[in-house]
PDB file of N, CA and C in Angstrom:
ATOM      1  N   UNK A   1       0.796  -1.215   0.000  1.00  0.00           N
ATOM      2  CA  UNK A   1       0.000   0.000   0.000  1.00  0.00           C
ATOM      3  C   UNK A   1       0.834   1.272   0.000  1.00  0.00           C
ATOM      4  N   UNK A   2       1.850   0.992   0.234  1.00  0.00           N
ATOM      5  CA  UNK A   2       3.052   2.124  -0.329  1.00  0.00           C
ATOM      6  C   UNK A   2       3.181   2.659  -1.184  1.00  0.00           C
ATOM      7  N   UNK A   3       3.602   1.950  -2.554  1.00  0.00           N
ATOM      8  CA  UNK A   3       3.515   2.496  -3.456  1.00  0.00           C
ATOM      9  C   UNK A   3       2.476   2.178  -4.165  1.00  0.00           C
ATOM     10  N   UNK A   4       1.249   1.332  -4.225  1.00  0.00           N
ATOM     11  CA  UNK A   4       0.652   1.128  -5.176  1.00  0.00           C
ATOM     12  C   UNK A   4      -0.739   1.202  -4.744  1.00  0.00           C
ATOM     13  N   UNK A   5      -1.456   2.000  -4.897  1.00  0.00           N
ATOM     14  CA  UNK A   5      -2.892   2.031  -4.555  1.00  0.00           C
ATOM     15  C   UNK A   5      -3.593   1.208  -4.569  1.00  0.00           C
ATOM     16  N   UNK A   6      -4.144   0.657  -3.262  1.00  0.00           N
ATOM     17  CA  UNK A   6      -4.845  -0.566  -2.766  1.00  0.00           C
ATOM     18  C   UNK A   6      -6.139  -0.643  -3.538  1.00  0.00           C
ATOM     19  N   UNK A   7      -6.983   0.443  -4.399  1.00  0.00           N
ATOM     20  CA  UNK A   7      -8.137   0.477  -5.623  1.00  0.00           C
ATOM     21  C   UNK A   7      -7.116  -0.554  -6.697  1.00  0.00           C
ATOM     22  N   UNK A   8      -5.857  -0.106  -7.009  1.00  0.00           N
ATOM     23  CA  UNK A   8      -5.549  -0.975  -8.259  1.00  0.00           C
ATOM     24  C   UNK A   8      -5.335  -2.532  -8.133  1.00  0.00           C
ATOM     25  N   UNK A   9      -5.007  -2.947  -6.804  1.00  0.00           N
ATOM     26  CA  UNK A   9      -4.667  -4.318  -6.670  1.00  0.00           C
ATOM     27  C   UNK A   9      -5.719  -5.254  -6.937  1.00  0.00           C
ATOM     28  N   UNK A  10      -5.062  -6.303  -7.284  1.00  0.00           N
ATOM     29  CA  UNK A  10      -6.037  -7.583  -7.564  1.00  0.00           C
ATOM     30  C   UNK A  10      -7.231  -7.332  -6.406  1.00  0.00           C
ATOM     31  N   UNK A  11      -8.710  -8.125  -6.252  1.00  0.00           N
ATOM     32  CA  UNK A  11      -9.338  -8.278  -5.242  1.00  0.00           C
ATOM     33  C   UNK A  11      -8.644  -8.957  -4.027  1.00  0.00           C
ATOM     34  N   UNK A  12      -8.214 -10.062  -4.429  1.00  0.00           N
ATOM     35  CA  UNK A  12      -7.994 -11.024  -3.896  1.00  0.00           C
ATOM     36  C   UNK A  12      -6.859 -10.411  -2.635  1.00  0.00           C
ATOM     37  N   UNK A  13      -5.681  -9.916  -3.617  1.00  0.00           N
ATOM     38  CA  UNK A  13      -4.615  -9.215  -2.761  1.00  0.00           C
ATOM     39  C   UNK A  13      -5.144  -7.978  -1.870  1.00  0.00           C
ATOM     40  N   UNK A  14      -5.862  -7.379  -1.968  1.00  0.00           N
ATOM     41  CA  UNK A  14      -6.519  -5.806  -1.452  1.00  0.00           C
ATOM     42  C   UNK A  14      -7.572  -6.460  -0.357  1.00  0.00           C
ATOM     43  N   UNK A  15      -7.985  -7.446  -0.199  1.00  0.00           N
ATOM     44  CA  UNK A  15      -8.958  -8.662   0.620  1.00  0.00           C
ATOM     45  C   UNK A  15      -7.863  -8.317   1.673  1.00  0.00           C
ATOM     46  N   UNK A  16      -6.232  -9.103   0.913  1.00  0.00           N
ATOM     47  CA  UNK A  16      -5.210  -9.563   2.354  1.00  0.00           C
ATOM     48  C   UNK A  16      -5.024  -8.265   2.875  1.00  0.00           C
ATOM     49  N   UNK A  17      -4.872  -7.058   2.155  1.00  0.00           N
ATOM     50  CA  UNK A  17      -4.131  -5.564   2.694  1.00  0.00           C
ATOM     51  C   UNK A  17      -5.101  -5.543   3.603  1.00  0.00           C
ATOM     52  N   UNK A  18      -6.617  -5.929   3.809  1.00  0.00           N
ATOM     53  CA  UNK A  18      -7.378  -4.867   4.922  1.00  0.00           C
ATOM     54  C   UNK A  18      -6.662  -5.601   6.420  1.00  0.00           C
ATOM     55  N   UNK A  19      -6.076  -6.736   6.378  1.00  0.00           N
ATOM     56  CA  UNK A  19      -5.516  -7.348   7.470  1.00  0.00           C
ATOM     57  C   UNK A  19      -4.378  -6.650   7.893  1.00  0.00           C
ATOM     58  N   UNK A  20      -3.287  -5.667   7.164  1.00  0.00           N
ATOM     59  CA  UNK A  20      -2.662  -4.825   7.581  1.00  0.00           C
ATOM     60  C   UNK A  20      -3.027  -3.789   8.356  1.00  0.00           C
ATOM     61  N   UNK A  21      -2.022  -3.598   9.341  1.00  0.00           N
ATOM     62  CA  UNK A  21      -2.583  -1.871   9.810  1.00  0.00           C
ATOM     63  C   UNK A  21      -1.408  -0.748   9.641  1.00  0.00           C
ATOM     64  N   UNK A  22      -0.719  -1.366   8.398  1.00  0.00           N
ATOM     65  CA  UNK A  22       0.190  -0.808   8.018  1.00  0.00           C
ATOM     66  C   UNK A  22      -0.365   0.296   6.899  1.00  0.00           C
ATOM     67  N   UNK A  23      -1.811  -0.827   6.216  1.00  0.00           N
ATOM     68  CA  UNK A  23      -2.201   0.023   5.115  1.00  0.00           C
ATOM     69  C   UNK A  23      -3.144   1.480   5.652  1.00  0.00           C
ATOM     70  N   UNK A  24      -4.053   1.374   6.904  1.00  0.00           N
ATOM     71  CA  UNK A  24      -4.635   2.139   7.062  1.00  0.00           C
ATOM     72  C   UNK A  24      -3.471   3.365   7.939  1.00  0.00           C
ATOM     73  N   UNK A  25      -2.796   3.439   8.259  1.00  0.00           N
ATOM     74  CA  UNK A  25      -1.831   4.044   9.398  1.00  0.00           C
ATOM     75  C   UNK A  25      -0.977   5.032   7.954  1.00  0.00           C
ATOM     76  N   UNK A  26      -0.577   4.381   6.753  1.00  0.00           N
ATOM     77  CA  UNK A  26      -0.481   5.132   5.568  1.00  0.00           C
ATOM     78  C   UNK A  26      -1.533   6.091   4.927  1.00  0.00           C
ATOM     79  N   UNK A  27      -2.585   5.166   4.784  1.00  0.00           N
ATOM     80  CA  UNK A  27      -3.678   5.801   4.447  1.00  0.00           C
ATOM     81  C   UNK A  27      -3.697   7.796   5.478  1.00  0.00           C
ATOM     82  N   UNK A  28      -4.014   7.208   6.931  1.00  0.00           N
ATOM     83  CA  UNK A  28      -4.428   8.850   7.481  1.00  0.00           C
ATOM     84  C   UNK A  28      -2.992   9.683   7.179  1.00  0.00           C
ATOM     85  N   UNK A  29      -1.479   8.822   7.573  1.00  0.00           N
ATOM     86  CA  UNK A  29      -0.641  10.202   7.176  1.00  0.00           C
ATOM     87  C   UNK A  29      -0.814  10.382   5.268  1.00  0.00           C
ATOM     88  N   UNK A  30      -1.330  10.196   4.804  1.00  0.00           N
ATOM     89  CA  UNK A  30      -1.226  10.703   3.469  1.00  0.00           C
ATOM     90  C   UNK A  30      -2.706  11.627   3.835  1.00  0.00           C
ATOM     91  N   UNK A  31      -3.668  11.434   4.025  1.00  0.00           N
ATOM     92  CA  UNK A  31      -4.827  12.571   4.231  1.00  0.00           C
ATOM     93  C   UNK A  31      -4.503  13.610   5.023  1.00  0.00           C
ATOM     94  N   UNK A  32      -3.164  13.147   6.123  1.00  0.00           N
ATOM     95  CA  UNK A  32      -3.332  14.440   7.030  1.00  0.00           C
ATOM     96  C   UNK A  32      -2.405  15.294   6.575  1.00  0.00           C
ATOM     97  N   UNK A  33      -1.113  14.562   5.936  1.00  0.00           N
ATOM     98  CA  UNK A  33       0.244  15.775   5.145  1.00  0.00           C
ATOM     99  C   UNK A  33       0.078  16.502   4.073  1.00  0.00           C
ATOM    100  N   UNK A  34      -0.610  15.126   2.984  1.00  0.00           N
ATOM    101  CA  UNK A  34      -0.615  15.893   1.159  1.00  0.00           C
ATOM    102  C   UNK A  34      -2.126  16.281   0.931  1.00  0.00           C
ATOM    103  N   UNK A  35      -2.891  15.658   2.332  1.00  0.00           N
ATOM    104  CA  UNK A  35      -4.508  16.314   1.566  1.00  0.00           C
ATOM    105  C   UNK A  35      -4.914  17.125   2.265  1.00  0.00           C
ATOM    106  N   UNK A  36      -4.162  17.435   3.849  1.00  0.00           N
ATOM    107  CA  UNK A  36      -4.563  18.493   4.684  1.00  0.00           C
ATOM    108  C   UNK A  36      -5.813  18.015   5.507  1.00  0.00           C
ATOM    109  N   UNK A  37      -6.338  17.124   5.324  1.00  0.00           N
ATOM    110  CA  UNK A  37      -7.451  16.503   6.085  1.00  0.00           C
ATOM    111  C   UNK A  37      -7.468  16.812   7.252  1.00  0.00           C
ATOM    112  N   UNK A  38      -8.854  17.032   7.916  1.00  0.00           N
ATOM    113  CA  UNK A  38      -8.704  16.899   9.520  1.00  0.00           C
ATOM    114  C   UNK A  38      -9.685  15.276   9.640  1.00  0.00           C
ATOM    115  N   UNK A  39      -9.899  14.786  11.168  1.00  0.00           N
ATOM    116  CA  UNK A  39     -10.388  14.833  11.727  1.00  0.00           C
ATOM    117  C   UNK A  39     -11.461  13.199  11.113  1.00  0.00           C
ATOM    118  N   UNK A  40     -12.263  14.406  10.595  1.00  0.00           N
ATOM    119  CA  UNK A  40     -13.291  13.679   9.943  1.00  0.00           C
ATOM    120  C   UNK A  40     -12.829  12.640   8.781  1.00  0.00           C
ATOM    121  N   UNK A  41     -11.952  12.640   8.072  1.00  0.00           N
ATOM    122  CA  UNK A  41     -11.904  12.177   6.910  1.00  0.00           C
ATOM    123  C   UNK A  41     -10.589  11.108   7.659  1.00  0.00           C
ATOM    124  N   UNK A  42     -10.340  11.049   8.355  1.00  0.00           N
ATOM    125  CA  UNK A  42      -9.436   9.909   8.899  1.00  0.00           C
ATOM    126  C   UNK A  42      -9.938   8.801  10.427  1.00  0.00           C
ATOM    127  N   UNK A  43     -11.089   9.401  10.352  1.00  0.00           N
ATOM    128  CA  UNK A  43     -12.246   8.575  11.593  1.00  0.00           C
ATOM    129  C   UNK A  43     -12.160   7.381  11.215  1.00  0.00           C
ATOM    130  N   UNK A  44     -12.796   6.944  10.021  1.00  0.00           N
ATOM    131  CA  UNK A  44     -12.932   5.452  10.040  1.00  0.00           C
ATOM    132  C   UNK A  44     -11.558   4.435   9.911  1.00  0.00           C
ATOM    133  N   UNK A  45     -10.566   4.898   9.336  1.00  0.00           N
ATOM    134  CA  UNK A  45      -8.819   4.850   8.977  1.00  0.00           C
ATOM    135  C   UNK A  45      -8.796   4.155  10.891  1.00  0.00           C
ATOM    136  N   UNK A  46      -8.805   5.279  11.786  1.00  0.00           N
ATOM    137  CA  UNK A  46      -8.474   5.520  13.041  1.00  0.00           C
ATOM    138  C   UNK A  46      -9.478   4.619  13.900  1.00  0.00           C
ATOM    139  N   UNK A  47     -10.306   4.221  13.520  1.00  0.00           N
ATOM    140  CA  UNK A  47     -11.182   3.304  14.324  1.00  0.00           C
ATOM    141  C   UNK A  47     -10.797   2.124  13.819  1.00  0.00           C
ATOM    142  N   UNK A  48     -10.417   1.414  12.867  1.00  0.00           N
ATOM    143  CA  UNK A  48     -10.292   0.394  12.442  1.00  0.00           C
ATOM    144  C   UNK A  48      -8.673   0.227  12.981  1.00  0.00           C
ATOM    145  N   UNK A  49      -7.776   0.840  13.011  1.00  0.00           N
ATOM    146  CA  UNK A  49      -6.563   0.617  14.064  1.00  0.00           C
ATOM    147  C   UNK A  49      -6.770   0.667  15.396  1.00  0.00           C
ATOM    148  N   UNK A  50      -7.655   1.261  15.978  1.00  0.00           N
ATOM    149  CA  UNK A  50      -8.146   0.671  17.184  1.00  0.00           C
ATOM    150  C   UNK A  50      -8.745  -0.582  17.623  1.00  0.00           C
ATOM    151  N   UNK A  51      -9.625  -0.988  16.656  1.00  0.00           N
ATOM    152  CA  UNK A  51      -9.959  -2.170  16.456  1.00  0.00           C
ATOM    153  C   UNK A  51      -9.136  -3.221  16.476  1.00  0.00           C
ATOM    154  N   UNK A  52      -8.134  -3.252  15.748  1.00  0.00           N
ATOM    155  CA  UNK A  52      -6.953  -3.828  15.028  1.00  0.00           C
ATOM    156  C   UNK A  52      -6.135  -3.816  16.927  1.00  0.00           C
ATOM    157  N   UNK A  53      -5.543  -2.969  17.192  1.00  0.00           N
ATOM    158  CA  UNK A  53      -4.986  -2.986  18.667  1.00  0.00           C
ATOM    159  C   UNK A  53      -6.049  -3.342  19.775  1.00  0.00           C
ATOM    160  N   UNK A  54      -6.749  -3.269  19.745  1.00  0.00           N
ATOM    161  CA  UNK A  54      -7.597  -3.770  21.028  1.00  0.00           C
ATOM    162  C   UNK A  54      -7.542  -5.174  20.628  1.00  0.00           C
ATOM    163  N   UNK A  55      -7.830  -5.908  19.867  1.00  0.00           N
ATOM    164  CA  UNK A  55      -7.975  -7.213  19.214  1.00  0.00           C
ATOM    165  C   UNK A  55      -6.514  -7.719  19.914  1.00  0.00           C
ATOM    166  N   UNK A  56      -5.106  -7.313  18.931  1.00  0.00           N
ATOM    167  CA  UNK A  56      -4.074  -7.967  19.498  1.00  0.00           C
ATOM    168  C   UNK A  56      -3.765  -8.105  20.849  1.00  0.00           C
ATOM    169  N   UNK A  57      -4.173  -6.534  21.612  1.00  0.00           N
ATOM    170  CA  UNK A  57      -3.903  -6.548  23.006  1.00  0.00           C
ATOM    171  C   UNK A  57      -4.894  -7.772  23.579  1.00  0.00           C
ATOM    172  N   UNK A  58      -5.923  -8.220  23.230  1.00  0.00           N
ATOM    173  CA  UNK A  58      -6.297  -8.757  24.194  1.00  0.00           C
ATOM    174  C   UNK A  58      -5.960 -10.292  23.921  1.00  0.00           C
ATOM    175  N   UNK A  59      -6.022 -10.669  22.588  1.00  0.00           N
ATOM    176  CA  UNK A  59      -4.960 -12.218  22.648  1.00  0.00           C
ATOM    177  C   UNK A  59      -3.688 -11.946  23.258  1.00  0.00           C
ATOM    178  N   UNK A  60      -2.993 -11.005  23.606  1.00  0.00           N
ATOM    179  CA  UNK A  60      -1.414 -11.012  24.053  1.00  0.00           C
ATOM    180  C   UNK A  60      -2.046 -10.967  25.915  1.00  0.00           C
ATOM    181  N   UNK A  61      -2.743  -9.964  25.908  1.00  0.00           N
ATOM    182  CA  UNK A  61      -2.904 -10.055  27.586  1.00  0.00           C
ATOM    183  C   UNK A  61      -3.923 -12.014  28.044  1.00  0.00           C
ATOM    184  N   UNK A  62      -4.293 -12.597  27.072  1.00  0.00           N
ATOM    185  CA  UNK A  62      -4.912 -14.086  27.695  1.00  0.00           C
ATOM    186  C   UNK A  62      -3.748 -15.055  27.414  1.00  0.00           C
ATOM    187  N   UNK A  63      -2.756 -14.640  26.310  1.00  0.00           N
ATOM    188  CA  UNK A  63      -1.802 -15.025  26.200  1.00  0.00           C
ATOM    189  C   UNK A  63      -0.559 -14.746  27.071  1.00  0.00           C
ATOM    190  N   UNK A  64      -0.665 -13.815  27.993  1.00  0.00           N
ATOM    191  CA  UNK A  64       0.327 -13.722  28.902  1.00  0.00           C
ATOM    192  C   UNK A  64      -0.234 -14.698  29.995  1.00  0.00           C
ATOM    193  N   UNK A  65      -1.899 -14.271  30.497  1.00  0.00           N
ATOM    194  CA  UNK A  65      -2.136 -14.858  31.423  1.00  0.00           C
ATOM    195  C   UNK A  65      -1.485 -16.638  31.565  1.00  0.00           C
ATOM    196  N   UNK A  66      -2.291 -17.113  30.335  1.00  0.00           N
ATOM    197  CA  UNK A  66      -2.095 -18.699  30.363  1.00  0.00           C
ATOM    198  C   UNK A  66      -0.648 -18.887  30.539  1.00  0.00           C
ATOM    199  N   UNK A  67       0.657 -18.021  30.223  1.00  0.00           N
ATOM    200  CA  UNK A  67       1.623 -18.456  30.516  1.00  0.00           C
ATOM    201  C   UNK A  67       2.387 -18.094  32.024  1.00  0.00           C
ATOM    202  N   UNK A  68       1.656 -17.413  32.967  1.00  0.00           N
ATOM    203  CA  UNK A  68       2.084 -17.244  34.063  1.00  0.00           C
ATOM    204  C   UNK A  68       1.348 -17.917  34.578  1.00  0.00           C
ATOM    205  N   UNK A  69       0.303 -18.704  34.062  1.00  0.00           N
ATOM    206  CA  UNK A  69      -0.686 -19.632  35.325  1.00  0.00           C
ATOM    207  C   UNK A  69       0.320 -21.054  35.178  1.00  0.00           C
ATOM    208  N   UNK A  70       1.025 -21.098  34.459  1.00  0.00           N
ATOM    209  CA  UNK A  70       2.353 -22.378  34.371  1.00  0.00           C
ATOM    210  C   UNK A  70       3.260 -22.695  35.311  1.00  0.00           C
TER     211      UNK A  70
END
């Protein structure tokens, strides 16, 4: 999603990018530097990396647990 706009990629491949949160975290700094965006236009970008981190944090925090109950 770097260089190549995630509209041009195959379906299939642009399916795997939404599993990145590399692609959306590109996505808002390009709206907030070259398009000047506020706010609004990087909400859904910014909720879906929250999503994305609350998710990992909480397999890593049941995943810590189970390994200190050892």
């Amino acid at each position: 999603p770097i260089f190549t706009p995630v509209e041009s990629m195959a379906p299939a491949i642009e399916w795997v990018s939404r599993l990145n949160p590399l692609r959306y975290l590109i996505q808002v700094i390009r709206d907030i530097l070259l398009k000047g965006n506020g706010w609004s236009a990087i909400r859904g970008d910014m909720a879906v990396l929250g999503a994305i981190a609350l998710g990992l944090l909480s397999v890593s925090s049941l995943s810590f647990r189970r390994l200190i109950r050892r």
